[in-house]
Every structure is written in C-alpha cells, then in structure tokens.
Protein backbone atom coordinates (compact mmCIF):
# COMPACT_ATOMS: atom_id res chain seq x y z
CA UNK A 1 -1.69 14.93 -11.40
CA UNK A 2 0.80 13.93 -14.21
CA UNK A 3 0.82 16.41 -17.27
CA UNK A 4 2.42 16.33 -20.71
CA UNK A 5 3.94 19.60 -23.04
CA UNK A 6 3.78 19.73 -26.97
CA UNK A 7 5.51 22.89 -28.09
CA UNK A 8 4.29 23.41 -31.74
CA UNK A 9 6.71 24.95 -34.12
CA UNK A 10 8.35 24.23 -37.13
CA UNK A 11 10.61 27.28 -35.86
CA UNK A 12 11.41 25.45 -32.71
CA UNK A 13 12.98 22.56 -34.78
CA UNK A 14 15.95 24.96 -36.17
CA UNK A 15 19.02 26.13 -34.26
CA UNK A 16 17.48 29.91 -34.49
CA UNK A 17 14.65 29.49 -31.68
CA UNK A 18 14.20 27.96 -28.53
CA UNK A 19 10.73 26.67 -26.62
CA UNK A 20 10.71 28.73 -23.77
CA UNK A 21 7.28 27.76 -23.18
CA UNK A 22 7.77 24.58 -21.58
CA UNK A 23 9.80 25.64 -19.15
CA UNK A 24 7.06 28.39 -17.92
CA UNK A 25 4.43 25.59 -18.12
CA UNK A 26 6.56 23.06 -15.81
CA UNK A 27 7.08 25.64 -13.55
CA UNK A 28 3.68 27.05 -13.05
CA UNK A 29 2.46 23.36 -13.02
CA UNK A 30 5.42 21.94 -10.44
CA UNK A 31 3.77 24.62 -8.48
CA UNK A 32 0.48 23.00 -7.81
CA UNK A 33 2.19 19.61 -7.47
CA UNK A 34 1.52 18.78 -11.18
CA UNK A 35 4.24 16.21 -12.09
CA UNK A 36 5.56 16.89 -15.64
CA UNK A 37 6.40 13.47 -16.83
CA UNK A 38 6.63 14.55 -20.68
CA UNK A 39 7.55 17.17 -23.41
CA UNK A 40 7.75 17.61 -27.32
CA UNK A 41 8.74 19.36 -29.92
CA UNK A 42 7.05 19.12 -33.17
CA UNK A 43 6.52 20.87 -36.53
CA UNK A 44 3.48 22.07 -38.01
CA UNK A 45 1.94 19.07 -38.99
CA UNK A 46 -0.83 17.89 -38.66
CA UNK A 47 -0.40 13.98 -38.72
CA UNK A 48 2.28 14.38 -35.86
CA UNK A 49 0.51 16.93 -33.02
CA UNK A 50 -2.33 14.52 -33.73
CA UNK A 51 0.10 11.21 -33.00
CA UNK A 52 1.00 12.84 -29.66
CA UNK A 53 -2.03 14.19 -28.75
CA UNK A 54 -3.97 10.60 -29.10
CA UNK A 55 -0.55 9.38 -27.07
CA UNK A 56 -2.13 11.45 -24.07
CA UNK A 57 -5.49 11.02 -23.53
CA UNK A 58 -5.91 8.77 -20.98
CA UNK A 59 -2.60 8.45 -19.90
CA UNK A 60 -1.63 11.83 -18.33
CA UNK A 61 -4.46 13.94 -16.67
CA UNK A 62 -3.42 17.11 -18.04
CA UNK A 63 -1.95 17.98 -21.64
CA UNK A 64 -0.99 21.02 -22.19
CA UNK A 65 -0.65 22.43 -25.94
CA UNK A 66 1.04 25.75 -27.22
CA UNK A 67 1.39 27.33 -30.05
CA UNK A 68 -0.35 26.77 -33.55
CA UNK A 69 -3.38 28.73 -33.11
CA UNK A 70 -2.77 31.09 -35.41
CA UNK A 71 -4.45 32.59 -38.72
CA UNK A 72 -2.15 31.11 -41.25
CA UNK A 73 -2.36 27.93 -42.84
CA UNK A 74 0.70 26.17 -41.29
CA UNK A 75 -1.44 26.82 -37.51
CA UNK A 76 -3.05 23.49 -37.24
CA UNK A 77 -2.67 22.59 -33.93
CA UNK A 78 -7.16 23.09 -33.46
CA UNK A 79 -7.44 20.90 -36.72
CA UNK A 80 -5.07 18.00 -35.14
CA UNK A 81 -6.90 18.20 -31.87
CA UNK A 82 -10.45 18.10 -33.33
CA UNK A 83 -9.07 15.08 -35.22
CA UNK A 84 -7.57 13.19 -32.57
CA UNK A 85 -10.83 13.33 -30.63
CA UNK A 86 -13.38 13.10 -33.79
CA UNK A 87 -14.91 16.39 -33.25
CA UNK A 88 -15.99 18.56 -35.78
CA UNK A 89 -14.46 21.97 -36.22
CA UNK A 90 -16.98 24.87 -35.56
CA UNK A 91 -17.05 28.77 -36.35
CA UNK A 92 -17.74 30.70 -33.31
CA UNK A 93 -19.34 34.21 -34.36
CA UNK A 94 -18.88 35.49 -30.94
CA UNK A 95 -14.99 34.90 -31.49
CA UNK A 96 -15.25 36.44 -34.96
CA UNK A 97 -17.01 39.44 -33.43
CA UNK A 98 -13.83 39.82 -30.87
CA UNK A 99 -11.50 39.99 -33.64
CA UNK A 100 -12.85 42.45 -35.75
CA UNK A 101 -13.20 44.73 -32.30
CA UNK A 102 -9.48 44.06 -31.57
CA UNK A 103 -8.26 45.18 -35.51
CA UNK A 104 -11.00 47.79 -35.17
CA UNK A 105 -9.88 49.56 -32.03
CA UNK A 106 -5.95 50.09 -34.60
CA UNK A 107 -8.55 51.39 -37.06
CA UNK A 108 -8.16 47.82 -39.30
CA UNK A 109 -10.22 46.26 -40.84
CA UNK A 110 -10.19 42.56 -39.51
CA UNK A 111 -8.56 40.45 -42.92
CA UNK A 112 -10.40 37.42 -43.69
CA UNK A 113 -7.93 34.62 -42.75
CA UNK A 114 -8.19 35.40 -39.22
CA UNK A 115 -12.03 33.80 -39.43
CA UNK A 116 -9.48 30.33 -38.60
CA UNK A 117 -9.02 31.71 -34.96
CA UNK A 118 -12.51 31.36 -34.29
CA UNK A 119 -12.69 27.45 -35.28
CA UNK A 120 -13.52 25.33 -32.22
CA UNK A 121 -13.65 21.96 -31.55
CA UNK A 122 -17.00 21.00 -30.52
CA UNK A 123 -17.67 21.43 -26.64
CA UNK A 124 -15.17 22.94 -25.97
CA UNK A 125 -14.41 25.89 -23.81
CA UNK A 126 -13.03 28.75 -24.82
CA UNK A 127 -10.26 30.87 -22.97
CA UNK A 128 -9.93 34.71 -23.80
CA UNK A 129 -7.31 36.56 -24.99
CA UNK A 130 -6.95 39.60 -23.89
CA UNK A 131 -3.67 40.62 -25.65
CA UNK A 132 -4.19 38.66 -29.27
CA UNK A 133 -6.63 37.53 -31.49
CA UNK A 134 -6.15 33.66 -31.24
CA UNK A 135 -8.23 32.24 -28.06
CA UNK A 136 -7.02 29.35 -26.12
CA UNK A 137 -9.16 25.89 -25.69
CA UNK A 138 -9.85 24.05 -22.75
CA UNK A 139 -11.44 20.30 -24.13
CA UNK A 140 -11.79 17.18 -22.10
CA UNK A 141 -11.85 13.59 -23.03
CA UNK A 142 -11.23 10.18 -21.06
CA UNK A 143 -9.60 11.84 -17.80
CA UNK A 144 -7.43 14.18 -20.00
CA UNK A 145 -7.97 17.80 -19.92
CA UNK A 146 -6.34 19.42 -22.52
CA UNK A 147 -5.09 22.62 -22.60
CA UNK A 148 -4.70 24.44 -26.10
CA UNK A 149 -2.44 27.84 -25.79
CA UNK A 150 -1.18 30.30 -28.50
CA UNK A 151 2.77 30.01 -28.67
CA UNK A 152 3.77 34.09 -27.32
CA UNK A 153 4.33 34.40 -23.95
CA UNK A 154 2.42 37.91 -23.45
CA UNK A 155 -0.49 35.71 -24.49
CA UNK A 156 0.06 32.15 -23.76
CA UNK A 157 1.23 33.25 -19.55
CA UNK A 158 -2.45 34.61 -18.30
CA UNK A 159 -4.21 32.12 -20.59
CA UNK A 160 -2.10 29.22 -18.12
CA UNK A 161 -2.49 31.06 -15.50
CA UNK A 162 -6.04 31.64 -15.45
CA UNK A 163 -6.85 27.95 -16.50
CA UNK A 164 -4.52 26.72 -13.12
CA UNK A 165 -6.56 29.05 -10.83
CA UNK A 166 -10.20 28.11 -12.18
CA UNK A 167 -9.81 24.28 -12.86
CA UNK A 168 -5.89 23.09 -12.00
CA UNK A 169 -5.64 23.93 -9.13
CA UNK A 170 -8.65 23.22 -7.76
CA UNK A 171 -8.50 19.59 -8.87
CA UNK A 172 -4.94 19.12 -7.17
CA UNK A 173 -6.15 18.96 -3.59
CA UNK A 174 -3.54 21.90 -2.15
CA UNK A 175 -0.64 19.74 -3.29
CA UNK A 176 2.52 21.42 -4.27
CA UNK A 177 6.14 20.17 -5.56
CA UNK A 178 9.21 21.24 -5.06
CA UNK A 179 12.71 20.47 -5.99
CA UNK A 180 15.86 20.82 -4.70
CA UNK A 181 19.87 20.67 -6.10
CA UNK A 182 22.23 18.82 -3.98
CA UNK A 183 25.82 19.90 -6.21
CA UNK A 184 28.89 17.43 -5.58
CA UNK A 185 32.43 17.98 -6.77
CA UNK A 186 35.27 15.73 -6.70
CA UNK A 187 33.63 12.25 -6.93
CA UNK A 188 32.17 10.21 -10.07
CA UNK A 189 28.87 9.51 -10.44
CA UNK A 190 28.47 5.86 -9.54
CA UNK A 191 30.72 6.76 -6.02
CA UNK A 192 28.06 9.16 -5.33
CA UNK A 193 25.17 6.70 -5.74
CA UNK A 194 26.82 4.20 -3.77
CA UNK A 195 27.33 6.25 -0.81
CA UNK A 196 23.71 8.31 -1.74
CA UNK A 197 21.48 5.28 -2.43
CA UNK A 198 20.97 3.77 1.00
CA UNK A 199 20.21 7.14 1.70
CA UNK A 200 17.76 8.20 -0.93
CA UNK A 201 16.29 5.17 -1.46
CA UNK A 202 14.16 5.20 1.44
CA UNK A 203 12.77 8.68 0.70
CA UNK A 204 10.10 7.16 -1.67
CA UNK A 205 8.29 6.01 1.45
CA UNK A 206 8.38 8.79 3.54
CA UNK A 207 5.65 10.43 4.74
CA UNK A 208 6.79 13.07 2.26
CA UNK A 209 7.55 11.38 -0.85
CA UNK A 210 10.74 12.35 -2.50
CA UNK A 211 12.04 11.33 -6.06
CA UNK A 212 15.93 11.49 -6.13
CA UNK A 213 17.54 11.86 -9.75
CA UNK A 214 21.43 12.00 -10.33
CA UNK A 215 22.70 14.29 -12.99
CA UNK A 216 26.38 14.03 -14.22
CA UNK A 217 28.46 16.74 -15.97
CA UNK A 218 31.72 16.63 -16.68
CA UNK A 219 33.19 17.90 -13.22
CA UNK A 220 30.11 18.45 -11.61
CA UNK A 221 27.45 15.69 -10.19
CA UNK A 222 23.68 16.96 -9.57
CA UNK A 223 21.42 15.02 -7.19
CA UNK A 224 17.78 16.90 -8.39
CA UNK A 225 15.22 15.72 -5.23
CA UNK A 226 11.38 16.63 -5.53
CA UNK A 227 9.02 16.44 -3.12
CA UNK A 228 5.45 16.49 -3.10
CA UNK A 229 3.00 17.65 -0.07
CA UNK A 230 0.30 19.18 0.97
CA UNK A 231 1.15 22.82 1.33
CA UNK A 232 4.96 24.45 0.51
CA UNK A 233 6.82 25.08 3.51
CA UNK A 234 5.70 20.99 4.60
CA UNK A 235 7.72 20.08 1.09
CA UNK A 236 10.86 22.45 1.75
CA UNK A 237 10.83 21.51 5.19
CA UNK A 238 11.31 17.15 3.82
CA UNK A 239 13.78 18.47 1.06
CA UNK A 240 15.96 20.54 3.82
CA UNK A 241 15.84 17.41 5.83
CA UNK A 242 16.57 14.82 2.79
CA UNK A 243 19.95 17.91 1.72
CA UNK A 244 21.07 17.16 5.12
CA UNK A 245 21.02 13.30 5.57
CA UNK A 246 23.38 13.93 2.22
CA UNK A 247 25.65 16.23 2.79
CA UNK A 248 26.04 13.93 6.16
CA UNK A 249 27.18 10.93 4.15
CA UNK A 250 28.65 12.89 1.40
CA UNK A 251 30.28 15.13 3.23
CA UNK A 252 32.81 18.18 1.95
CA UNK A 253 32.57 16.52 -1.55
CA UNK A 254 29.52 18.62 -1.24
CA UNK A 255 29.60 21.59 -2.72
CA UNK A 256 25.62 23.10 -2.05
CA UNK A 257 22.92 21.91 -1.02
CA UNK A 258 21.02 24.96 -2.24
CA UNK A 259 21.52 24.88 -5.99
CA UNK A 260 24.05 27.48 -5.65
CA UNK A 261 27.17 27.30 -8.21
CA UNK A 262 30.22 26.62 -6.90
CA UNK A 263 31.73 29.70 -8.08
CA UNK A 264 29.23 31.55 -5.48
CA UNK A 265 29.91 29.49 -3.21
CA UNK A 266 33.43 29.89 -3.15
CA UNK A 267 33.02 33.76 -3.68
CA UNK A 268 30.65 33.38 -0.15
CA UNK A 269 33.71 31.79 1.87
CA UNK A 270 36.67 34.04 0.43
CA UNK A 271 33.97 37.10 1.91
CA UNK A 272 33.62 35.46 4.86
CA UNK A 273 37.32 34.68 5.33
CA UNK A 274 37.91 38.55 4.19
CA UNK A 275 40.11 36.88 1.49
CA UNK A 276 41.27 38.59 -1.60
CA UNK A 277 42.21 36.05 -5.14
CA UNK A 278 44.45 36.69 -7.79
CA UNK A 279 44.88 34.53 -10.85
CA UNK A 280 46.91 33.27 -13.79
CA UNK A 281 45.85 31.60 -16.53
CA UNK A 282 47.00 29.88 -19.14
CA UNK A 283 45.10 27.04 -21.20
CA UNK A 284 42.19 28.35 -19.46
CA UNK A 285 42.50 31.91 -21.55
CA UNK A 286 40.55 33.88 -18.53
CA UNK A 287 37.47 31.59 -17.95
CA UNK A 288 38.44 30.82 -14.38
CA UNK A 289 38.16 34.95 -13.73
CA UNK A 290 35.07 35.09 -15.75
CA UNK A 291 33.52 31.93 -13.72
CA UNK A 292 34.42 34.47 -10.78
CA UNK A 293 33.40 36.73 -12.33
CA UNK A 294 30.13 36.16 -12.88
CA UNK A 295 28.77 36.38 -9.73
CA UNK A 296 27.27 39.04 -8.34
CA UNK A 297 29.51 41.56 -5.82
CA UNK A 298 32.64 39.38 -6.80
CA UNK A 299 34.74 42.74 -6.49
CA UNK A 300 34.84 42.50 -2.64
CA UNK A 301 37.33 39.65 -3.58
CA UNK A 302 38.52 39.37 -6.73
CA UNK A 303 41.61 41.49 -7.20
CA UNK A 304 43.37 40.75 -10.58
CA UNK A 305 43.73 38.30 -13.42
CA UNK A 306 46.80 37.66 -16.20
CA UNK A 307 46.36 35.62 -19.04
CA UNK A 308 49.83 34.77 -19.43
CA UNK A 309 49.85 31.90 -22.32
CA UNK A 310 53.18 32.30 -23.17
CA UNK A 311 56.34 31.21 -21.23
CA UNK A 312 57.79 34.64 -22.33
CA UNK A 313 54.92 36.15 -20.35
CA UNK A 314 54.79 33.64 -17.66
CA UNK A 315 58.18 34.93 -17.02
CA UNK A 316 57.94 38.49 -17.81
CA UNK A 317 54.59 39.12 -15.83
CA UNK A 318 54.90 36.78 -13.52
CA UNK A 319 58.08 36.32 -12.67
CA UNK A 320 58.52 32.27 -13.41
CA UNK A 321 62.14 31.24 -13.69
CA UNK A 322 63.31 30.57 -17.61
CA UNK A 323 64.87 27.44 -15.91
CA UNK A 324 62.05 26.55 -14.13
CA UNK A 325 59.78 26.21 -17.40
CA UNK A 326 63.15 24.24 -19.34
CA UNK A 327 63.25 22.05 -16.43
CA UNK A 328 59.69 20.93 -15.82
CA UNK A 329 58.12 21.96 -18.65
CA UNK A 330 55.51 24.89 -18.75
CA UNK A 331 52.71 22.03 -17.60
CA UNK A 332 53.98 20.91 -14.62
CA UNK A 333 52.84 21.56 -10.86
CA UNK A 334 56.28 23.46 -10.14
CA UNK A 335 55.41 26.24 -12.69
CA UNK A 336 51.56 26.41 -11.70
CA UNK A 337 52.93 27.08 -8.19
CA UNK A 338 55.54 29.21 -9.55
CA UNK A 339 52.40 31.05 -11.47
CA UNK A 340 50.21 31.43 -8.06
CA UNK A 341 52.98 32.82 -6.54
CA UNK A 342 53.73 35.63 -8.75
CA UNK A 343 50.59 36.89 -9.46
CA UNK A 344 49.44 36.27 -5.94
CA UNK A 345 52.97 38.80 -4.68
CA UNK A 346 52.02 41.01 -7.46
CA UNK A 347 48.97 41.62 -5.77
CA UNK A 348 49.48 41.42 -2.64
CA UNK A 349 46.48 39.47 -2.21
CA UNK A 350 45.72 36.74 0.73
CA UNK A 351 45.63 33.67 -2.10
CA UNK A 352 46.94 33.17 -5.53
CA UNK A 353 45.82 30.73 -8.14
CA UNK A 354 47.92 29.44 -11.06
CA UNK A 355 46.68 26.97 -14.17
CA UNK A 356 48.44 25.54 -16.83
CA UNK A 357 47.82 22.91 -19.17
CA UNK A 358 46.93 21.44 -22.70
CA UNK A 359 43.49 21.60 -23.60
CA UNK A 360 43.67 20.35 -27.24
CA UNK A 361 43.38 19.01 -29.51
CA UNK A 362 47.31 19.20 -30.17
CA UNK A 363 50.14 19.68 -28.09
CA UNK A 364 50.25 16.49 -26.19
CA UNK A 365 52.91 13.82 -25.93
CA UNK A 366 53.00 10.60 -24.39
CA UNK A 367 54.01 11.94 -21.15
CA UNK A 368 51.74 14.89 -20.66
CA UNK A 369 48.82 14.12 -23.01
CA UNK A 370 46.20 16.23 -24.26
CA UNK A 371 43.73 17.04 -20.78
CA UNK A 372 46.61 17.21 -18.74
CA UNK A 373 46.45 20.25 -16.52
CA UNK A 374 48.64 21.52 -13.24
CA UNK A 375 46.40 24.06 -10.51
CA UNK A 376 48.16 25.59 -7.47
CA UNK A 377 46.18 27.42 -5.04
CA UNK A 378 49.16 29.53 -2.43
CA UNK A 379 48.23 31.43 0.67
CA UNK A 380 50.09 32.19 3.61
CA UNK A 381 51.75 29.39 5.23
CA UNK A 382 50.12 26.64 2.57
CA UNK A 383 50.09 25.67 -0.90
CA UNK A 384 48.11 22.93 -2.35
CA UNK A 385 49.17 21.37 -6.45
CA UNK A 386 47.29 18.80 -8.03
CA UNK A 387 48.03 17.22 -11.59
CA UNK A 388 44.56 16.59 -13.05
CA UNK A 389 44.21 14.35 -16.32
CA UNK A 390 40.68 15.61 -18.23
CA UNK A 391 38.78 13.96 -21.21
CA UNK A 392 36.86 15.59 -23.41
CA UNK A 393 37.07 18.72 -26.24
CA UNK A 394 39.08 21.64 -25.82
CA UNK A 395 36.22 23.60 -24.46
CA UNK A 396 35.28 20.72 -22.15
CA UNK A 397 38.52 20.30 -20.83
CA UNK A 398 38.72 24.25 -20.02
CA UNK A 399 35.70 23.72 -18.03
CA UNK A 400 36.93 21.23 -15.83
CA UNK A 401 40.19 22.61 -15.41
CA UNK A 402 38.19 25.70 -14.19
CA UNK A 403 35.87 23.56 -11.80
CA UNK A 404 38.89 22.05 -10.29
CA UNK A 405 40.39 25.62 -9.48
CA UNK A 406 37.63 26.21 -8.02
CA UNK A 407 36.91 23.39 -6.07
CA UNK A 408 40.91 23.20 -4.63
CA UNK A 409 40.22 26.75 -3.40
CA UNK A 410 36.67 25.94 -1.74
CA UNK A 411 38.66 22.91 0.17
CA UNK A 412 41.42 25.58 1.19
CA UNK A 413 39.01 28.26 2.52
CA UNK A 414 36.85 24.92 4.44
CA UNK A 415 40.06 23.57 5.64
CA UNK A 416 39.72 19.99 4.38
C-alpha cells in the first residue's frame, strides 16, 4: 500500500508549531509495510485540503487526514472532503447526543457550535472518540480510503490506531517495512555512490526488496535502506545483510551501520578501550564536549573540557608556548597539538584533543581563510593533526569542525 499525509493547520504554517502528526502516522503506517510516498502542510482552507485531497484519490490507496475537525469555523477539513467527493454534509444526532454526554459528565451544557462535529459526509463511517468531542471519518472512493483524524495526539493516536488494526492492517497481507541508517564520515557524497551503487543497485531485485536513498549533511553522509517483507525479523534480517555488503565496500569510512551517532559510537570504543578524553576548544566554544556530552553514561570517559579562546588562555591554562602561537599562528596544527597536549597532561587522561580555527564570518586572510580549522588527537606513543578547510556559516563550520574531532578520534581508537 502507498499512503499520503495532509496535516491541516494554519498554525502549522508559522515558525511557533510543528506537525508532529505525520511523523506518528509514517511510523505506525511503515509498520504494516504502508509506504508513505507523500505529505502536506496546509492552512485552513477550504479550496486547498480540497486540491490535495482530489490529488489522492486514486492514486495512493490510503490518505490519511488530521486535524480540522473541530467546532469553529476555520475547521473545514469535513466540508473540503465532502466537496472533493460530491457528498452532501449530514447531521448525525447520535454524534450530537455524544457530545452533550461528554460536556454533561463536567456539568456543561454542550454550546451550540459544537453541532459542526457531528456533520458527516454521506456513507461514511464514523470513528469514536473517546477523549474529545470531534469523531474521526473513515470514507472510501476509487481505491482510496481516506482517513479523517482530529489534529491532538491524545485523540488523533487510538483513532489511527484502531483504524490500522480493523481495516489497515488487514488489507496489507502481513507485510511490514523497515528501515535502516548506514552513517559514513570522511567521504563526499558522489564517492560514496560510486563505490555504494554496484552494491545497492541490485537490492531492488532481491527477494527482499530494498530501496536505498543517500542523504548528505555537511560532514556526515546517510545511506537510509527500507525493506519490505512479509513478517519483521525476515526484513531486519535483508537490511542486516544489505549494512554488511556496505560497510564491506565502504569500509572504516563507516561510521554505523545501526543509526547510531558518531559521538556514541566513539563514546562505545573509548569504553571499550578503558580510555579517558580531555579537550580544548577554541572556535568550537565547547560543542565538541557537549556532542560528548550528550550521550548517555559519557562520564565513564569524559574527564574535562577548557574553552580556551584566547591565546592568553591557551597559554595560561594550557600551557602553549607564547612563541609557539607568534610563530605559527594560533590556527595552525603545531598549536592544536600543543593544545591536546596540555589539557590531555593536565588530566592525566589516556587521549587529548585540541581544536582551533576560524569559523566566521571574519577573521580570515588569504592564507588561512575563513573554515580553516587545525584538530590534534595525542595519546601515548601517537599523535595524529589534520588541517581541515570547511564551507559554510559560522554555526555550520563549528559542526564540522566537531564531526572531524570526532571522527580523527574514532580512526585512532579503530587503528586505521
């Protein structure tokens, strides 16, 4: 089954909320092997829920609708339906009835205005709500079943859920999908498809079908495969298999092939290795320790952080050599070694990390321009420097600066 989201919401169209909804729907819907091939976001209007409604029927076999049912004016989303299918709109007394129950039972009287709620499309079925007062729809027309759901999770979550047990699933034949994150570090996005294609592209015949989609970030490249089978563990089982021919070909530019971040993954191997980190910053202002951070149980390894953005404090807290900075400049890989070192003896720590750089907009010359950043990872017996040169915004280029920390580390700990 393919399927198709409209989140209705003039709300959702402003930088103050967020449709949550859709993402609940895919996921309940993935679950059953229900392909989401579209969503939307659209105001309360009538002319365009109507538009994308009539843009479904027939083409998906399942449309899903939330939001818009309720007793105000701006809730249309019943009226666009019943237009887009040429039904008429219909009071249901038995749905009145509900309603006044539910304001009864707070000792309220029901106000008029909430009569709307009970308007159905002819034919159609109705779906109870058993914690608000607008019902959900269930209508069918040319293949399509569409699926009309109030907008608030508490009430809009066993309205889907119900409607996936009774008619979804059953229609689905036992099929399931699933999806899996192959994460890559350390190689653009067209090397990865060249070495990945030969690889993926003969997945779409498989006995287990599975759809391969590349995902680039700054830093960070995302193969997303889905598969689709008969029962779960026969769809993990395919995707395990398809992670594995990858990481073969890919090798340690591989960074999971689990979905997990690579600052847990690096956290994983400096437990295992019963390593402790220490770091310095500079143009990175502490987002490298947060990244660290922010994983769960990071104090069995994390031991300390300085923000030293200064050269005064790179020299003061970390001990970096006045001359050193005049001679190389504070960006430069001798005084991001210089930086791992101290903090890493100041510790006493197994590794030490040091970044420096110029993350912009200003402060960039010819020589070192604006992006340019120096990482040193030290540990006994080994110390590894790059010089990276990053595009993007300020923020942007903090990010990959941070991803690159990471990443030199992860190769360290793997030996590569």
């Amino acid at each position: 089954m393919r399927a198709r989201i409209v989140a209705v919401g003039s709300e959702l169209l402003t930088p103050f909320h967020v449709d949550t909804n859709s993402l609940a729907i895919t996921e309940r819907l993935n679950d059953i092997g229900c392909q989401v091939v579209g969503k939307a976001v659209v105001g309360d209007d009538v002319v365009e829920i109507r538009r994308l409604v009539e843009a479904a029927i027939g083409a998906v076999e399942v449309l899903v609708v939330t939001g818009g049912l309720g007793p105000t004016e701006d809730d249309v989303t019943r009226e666009a339906v019943a237009h887009a299918l040429g039904l008429p709109l219909e009071i249901e007394e038995a749905i009145v009835d509900r309603i006044r129950r539910r304001f009864a039972m707070r000792g309220l009287a029901m106000p008029e205005i909430n009569r709307r709620q009970a308007m159905v499309p002819r034919g159609a079925y109705v779906l109870e709500n058993a914690n608000g007062t607008a019902p959900g729809l269930c209508v069918e027309r040319e293949g399509t079943l569409m699926v009309l759901l109030p907008g608030p999770p508490r009430e809009m979550t066993p309205m889907l859920e119900a409607v996936i047990r009774d008619r979804l699933a059953p229609a689905s034949g036992g099929m399931t999908l699933a999806r899996r994150v192959v994460k890559v570090a350390g190689m653009t996005e067209s090397d990865v498809d060249t070495v990945a294609q030969p690889v993926y592209g003969r997945w779409t015949s498989a006995g287990v079908p599975i759809e391969t989609t590349i995902l680039a970030t700054l830093g960070q490249i995302e193969l997303h495969l889905t598969a689709r089978a008969a029962d779960r563990a026969e769809a993990d089982r395919a995707l395990g298999t398809a992670a594995s021919e990858l990481q073969a070909v890919l090798g340690h530019a591989v960074i999971s092939v689990d979905g997990r971040s690579l600052e847990a993954v690096v956290g994983d191997l400096l437990r295992a290795a019963f390593w402790r980190v220490a770091v310095a910053e500079s143009c990175t202002g502490g987002l490298l320790t947060s990244r660290l951070t922010d994983v769960p149980g990071s104090s069995d390894y994390v031991d300390r952080a300085a923000v030293c953005y200064s050269n005064r404090a790179k020299t003061a807290w970390l001990g970096v050599p006045s001359t050193l900075i005049a001679e190389h400049g504070a960006v430069s890989e001798a005084v991001a070694r210089a930086m791992a070192e101290g903090v890493r003896a100041e510790a006493g720590t197994e590794v030490g990390i040091g970044v420096t750089g110029i993350a912009g907009p200003g402060g960039g010359s010819a020589e070192k321009p604006v992006g340019t950043v120096a990482i040193a990872v030290v540990s006994d017996g080994e110390t590894r420097v790059r010089t990276c040169r990053f595009v993007g915004a300020r923020e942007q280029v903090k990010d990959q600066a941070v991803r690159a920390a990471l990443n030199l580390l992860r190769r360290m700990l793997l030996g590569v």
